[in-house]
Protein backbone atom coordinates (compact mmCIF):
# COMPACT_ATOMS: atom_id res chain seq x y z
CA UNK A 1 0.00 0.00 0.00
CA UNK A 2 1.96 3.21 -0.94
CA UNK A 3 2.80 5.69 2.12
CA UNK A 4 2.34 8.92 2.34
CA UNK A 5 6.66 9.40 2.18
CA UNK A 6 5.71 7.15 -1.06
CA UNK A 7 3.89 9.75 -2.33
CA UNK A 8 6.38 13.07 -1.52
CA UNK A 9 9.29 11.10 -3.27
CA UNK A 10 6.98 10.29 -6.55
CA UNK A 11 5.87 14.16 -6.67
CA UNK A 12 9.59 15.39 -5.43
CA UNK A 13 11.01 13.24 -8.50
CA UNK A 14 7.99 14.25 -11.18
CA UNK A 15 8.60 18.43 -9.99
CA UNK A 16 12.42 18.23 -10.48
CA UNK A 17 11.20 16.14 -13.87
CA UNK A 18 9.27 19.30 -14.98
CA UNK A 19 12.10 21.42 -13.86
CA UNK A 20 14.69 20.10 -16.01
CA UNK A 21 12.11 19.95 -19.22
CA UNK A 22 12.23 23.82 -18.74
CA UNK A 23 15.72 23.93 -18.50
CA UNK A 24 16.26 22.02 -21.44
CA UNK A 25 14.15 23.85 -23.98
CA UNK A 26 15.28 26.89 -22.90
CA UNK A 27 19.27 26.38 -23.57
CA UNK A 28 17.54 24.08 -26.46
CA UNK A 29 16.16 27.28 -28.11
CA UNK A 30 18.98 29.58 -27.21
CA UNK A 31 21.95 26.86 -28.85
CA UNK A 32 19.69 26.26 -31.75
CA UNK A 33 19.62 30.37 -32.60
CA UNK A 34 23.76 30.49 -32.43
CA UNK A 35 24.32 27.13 -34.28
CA UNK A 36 23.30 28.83 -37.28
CA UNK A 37 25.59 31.95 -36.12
CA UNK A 38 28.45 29.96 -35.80
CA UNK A 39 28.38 28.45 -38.61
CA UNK A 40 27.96 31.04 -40.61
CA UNK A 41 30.71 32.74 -39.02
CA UNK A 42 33.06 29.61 -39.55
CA UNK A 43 32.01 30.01 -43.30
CA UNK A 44 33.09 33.69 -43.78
CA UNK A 45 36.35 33.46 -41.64
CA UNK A 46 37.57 30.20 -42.43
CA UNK A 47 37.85 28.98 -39.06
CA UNK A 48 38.46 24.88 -38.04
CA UNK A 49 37.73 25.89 -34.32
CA UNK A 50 34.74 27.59 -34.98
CA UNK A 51 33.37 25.23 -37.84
CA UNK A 52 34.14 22.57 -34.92
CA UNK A 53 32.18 24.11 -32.57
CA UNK A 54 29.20 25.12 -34.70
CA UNK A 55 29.33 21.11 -35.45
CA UNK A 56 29.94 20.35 -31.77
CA UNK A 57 26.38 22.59 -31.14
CA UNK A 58 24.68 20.82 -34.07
CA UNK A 59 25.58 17.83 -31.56
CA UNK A 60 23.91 19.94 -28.98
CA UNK A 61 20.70 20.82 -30.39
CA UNK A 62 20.66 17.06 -31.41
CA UNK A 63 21.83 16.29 -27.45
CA UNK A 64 19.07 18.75 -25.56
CA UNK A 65 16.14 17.83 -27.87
CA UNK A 66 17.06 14.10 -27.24
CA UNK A 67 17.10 15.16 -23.69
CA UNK A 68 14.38 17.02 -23.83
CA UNK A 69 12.58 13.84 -25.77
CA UNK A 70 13.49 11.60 -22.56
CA UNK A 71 12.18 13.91 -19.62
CA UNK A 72 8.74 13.75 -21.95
CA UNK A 73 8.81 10.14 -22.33
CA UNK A 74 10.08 9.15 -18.90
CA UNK A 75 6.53 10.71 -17.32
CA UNK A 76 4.71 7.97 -18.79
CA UNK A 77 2.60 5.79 -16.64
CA UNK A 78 4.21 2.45 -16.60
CA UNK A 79 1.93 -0.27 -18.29
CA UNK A 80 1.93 -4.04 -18.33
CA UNK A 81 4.71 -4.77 -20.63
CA UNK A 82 6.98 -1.51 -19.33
CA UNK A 83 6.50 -1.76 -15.72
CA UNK A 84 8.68 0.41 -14.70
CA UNK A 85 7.83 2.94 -16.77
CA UNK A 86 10.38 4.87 -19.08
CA UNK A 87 11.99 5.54 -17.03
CA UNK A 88 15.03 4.18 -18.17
CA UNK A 89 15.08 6.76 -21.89
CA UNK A 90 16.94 8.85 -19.58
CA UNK A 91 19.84 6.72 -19.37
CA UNK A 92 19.72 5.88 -22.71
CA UNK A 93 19.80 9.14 -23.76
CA UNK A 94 22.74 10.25 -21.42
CA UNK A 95 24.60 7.26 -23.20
CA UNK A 96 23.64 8.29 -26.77
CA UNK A 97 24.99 12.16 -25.68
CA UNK A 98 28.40 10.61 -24.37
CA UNK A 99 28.97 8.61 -27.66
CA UNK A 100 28.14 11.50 -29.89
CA UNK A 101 30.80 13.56 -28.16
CA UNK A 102 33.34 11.20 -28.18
CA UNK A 103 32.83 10.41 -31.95
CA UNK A 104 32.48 14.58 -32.54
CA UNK A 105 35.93 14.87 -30.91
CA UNK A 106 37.29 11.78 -33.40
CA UNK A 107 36.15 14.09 -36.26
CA UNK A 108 37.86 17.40 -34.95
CA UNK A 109 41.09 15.34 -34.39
CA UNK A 110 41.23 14.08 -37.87
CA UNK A 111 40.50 17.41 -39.85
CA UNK A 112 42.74 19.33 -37.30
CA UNK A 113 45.38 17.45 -37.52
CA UNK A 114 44.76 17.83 -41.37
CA UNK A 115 45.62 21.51 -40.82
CA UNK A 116 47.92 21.48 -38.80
CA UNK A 117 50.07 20.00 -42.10
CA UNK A 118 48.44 22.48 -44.07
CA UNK A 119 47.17 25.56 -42.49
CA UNK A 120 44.79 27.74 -43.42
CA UNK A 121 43.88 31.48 -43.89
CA UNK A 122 41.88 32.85 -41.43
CA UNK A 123 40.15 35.83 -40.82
CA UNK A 124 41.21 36.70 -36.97
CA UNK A 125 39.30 39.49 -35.86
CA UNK A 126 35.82 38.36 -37.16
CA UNK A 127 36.39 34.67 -35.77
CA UNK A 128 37.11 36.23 -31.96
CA UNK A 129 33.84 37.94 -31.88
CA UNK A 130 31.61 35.33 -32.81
CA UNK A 131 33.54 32.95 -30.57
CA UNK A 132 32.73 35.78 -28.16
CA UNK A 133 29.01 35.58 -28.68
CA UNK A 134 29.06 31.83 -28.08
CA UNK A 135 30.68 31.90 -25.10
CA UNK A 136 28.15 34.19 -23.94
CA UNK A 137 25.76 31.74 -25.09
CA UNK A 138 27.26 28.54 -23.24
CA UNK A 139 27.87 30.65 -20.61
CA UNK A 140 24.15 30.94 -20.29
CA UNK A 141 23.18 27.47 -21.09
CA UNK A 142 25.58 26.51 -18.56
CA UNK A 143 23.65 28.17 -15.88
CA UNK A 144 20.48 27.61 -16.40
CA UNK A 145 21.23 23.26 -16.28
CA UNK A 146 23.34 23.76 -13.16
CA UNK A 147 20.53 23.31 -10.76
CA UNK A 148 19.54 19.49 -12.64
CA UNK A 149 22.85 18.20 -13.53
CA UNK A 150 23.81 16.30 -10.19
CA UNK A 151 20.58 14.76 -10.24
CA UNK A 152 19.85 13.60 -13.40
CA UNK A 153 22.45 11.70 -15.56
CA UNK A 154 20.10 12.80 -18.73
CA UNK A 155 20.63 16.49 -17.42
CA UNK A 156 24.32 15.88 -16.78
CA UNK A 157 25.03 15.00 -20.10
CA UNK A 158 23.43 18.17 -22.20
CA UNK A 159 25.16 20.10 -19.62
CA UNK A 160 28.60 18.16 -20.34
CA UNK A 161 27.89 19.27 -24.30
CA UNK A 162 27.32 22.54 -23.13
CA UNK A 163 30.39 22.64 -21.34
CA UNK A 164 32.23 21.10 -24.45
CA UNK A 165 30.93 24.04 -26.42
CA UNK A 166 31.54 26.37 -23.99
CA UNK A 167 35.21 25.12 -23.65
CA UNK A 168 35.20 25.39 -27.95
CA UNK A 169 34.29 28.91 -28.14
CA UNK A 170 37.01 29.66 -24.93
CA UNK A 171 39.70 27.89 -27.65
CA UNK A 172 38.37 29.41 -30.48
CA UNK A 173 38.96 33.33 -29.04
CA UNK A 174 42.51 32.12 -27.74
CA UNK A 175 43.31 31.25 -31.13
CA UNK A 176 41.29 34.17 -32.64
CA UNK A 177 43.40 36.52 -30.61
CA UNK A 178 46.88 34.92 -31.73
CA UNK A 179 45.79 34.69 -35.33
CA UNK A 180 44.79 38.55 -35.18
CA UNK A 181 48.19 39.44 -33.42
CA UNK A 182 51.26 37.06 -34.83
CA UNK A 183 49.16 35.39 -37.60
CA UNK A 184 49.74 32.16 -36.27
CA UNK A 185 47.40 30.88 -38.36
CA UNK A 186 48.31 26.88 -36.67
CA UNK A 187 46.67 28.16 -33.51
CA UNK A 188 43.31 27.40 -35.35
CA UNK A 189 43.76 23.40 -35.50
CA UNK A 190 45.74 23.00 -32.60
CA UNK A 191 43.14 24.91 -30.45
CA UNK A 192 40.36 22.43 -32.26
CA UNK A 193 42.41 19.29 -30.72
CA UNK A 194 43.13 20.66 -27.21
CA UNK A 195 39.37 21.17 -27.56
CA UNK A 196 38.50 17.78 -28.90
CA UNK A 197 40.58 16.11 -25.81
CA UNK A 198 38.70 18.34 -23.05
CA UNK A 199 35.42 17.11 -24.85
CA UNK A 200 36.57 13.34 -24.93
CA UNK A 201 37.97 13.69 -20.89
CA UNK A 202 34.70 15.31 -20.03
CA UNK A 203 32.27 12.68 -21.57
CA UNK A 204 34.30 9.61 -20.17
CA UNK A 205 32.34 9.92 -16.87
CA UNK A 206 29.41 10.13 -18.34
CA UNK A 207 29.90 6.75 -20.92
CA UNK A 208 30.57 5.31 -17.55
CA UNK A 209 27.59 5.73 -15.26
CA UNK A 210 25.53 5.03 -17.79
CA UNK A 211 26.69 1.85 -18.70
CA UNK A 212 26.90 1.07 -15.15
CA UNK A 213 22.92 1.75 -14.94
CA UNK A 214 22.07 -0.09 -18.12
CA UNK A 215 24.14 -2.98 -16.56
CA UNK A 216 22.59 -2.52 -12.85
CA UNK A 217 25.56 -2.20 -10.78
CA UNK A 218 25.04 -1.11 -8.18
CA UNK A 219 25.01 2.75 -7.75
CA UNK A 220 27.36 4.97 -6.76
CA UNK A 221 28.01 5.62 -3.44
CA UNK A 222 26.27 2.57 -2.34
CA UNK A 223 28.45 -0.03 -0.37
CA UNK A 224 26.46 -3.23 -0.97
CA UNK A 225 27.91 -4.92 1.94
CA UNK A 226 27.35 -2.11 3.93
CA UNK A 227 23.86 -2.50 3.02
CA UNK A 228 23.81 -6.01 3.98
CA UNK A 229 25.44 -5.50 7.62
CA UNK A 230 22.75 -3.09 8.37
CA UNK A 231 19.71 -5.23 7.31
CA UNK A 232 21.05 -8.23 9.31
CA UNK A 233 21.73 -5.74 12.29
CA UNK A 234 17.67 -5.05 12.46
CA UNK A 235 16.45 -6.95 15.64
CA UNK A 236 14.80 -10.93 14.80
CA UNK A 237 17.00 -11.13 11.53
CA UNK A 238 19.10 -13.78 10.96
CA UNK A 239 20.33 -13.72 7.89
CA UNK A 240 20.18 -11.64 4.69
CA UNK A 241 20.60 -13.72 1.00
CA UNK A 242 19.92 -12.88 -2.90
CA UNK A 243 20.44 -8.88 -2.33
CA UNK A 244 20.53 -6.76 -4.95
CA UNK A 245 20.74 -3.18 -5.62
CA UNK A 246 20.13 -1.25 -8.48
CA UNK A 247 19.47 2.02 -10.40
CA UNK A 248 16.28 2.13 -12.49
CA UNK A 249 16.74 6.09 -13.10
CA UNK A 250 18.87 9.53 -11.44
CA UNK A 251 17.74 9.52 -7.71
CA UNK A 252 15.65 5.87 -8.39
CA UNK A 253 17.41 3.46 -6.27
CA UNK A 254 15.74 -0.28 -5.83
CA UNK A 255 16.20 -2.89 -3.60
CA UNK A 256 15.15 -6.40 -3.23
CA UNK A 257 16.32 -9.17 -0.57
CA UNK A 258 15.33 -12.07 1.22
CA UNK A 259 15.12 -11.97 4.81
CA UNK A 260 15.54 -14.92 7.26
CA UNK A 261 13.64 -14.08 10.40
CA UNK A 262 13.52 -15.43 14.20
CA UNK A 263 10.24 -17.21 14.06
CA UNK A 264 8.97 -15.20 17.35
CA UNK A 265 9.96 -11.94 15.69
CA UNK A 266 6.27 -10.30 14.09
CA UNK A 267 7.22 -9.49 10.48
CA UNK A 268 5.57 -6.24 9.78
CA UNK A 269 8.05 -5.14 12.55
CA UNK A 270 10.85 -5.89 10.82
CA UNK A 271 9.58 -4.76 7.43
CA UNK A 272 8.72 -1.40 9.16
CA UNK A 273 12.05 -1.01 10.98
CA UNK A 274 13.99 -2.39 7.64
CA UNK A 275 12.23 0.39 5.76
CA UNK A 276 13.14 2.75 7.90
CA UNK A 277 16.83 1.65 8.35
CA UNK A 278 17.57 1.55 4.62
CA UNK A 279 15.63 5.25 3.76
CA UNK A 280 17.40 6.61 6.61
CA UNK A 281 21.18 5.10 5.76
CA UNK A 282 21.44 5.00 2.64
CA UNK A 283 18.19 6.74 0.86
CA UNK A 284 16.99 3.58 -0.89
CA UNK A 285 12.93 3.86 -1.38
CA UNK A 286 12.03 1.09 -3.54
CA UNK A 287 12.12 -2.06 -1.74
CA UNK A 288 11.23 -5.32 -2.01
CA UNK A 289 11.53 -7.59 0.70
CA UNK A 290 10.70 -11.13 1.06
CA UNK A 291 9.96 -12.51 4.45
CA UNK A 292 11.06 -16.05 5.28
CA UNK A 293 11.20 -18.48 8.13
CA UNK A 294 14.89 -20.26 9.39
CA UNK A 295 13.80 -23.43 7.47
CA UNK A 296 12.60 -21.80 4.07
CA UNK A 297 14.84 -23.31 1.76
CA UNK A 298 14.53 -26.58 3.40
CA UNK A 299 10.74 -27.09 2.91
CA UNK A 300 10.11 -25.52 -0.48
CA UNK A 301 9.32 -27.38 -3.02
CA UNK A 302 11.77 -27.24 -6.26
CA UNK A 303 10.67 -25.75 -8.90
């Protein structure tokens, strides 16, 4: 039967949900208005590092409406066939975002290193200021998915993208200002790989969590045997077997374990106290628990 502290984690989790849709279509619409910028200013200067990054925010765009796509999806009711939901798009899109910018930063790499052998004109003082304007941008975008980032690995990984960009258009004016000055016209491509190696660094973490949620590891932070101590601490428990713990979405931690209880211990206690414990310790909320006597396995019946 759900509890009333059932109920304030479902709403807490839909309200930071809603939250980060806003977020997302905002820096959505304001990346999708300087992606064109960009580009065109790449066009008319000439410029690897800002071509790069207008293709690194195409990857954005992409990124935040995929995002954006997942925080819809993952309100959902669950059904009979899905029933837990969507929850898990979220993941899956946090995992397509960290692939996209690792195989954006394999493109960069390539044509840099291209131009590097050959370098090419570029127009210095024009490519600065629209770097200028995109930092401004990312600078923005940055800000407004701070507040959803730690919680949601969907959120974390348009804001990684974001930072990526941001980081672009920071290499882009360094190189901007050297071309405009000296005329080192190298600084263009070998700003676009020290870019390119920032972006691949900052998605690793990313790749990795999410993978590690698809595969049900279990989360971060969580000490498993920890867990297990504490449960078989609980008064009337003897034993704890088959415990697993798991991450169905950001903040969605589940549980499930069989208990072995004293026979003279009343069960609801120790479901009650067990609930507690584990909400209290280690802010796990979805649990399943099954209840069994000392002799369990030695009267059931194989299946």
């Amino acid at each position: 039967m759900p509890t009333l502290h059932d109920h304030d984690h479902s709403h807490g989790r839909e309200s930071a949900r809603s939250g980060n849709r806003r977020r997302l279509a905002l820096v959505l619409a304001l990346s999708a208005a300087y992606m064109v910028a960009e580009f065109v200013g790449g066009l008319w200067t000439n410029s690897l590092a800002l071509l790069a990054d207008a293709g690194h925010m195409l990857s954005d765009v992409a990124a935040l409406a995929l995002s954006f796509f997942a925080v819809w999806i993952a309100e959902r009711p669950a059904g009979p066939r899905q029933t837990y939901g969507y929850y898990r798009a979220e993941i899956l899109a946090a995992l397509v975002n960290g692939a996209a910018l690792v195989a954006i930063s394999a493109f960069i790499l390539l044509e840099a290193w291209r131009r590097l052998r050959d370098p090419s004109e570029v127009v210095g003082p024009l490519m600065t200021g629209v770097a200028a304007g995109g930092l401004v941008v990312n600078l923005a975008g940055l800000w407004i998915l701070h507040g959803g980032r730690e919680a949601s690995l969907n959120v974390r990984g348009a804001w990684l993208h974001v930072l990526a960009d941001m980081l672009g258009s920071v290499g882009a004016i360094a190189a901007g200002v050297l071309i405009w000055a000296f005329r080192w016209h190298w600084a263009d491509p070998a700003a676009s790989i020290a870019i390119a190696l920032l972006i691949v660094y900052s998605s690793w973490r990313l790749l990795a969590e999410s993978v590690s949620v698809l595969m049900e590891c279990a989360p971060r932070g969580i000490d498993v045997d920890e867990v297990r101590n504490a449960m078989a601490a609980v008064e009337g428990v003897l034993g704890v077997h088959d415990l697993h713990v798991w991450t169905i979405t950001s903040g969605l931690e589940s549980l499930s374990a069989h208990v072995v209880v004293e026979p003279e211990r009343r069960q609801d206690a120790v479901l009650t106290e067990m609930r507690a414990m584990l909400h209290e310790k280690f802010g796990i909320d979805h649990i399943t628990l099954q209840i069994e006597p000392p002799d369990f396995e030695e009267r059931a019946v194989p299946v």
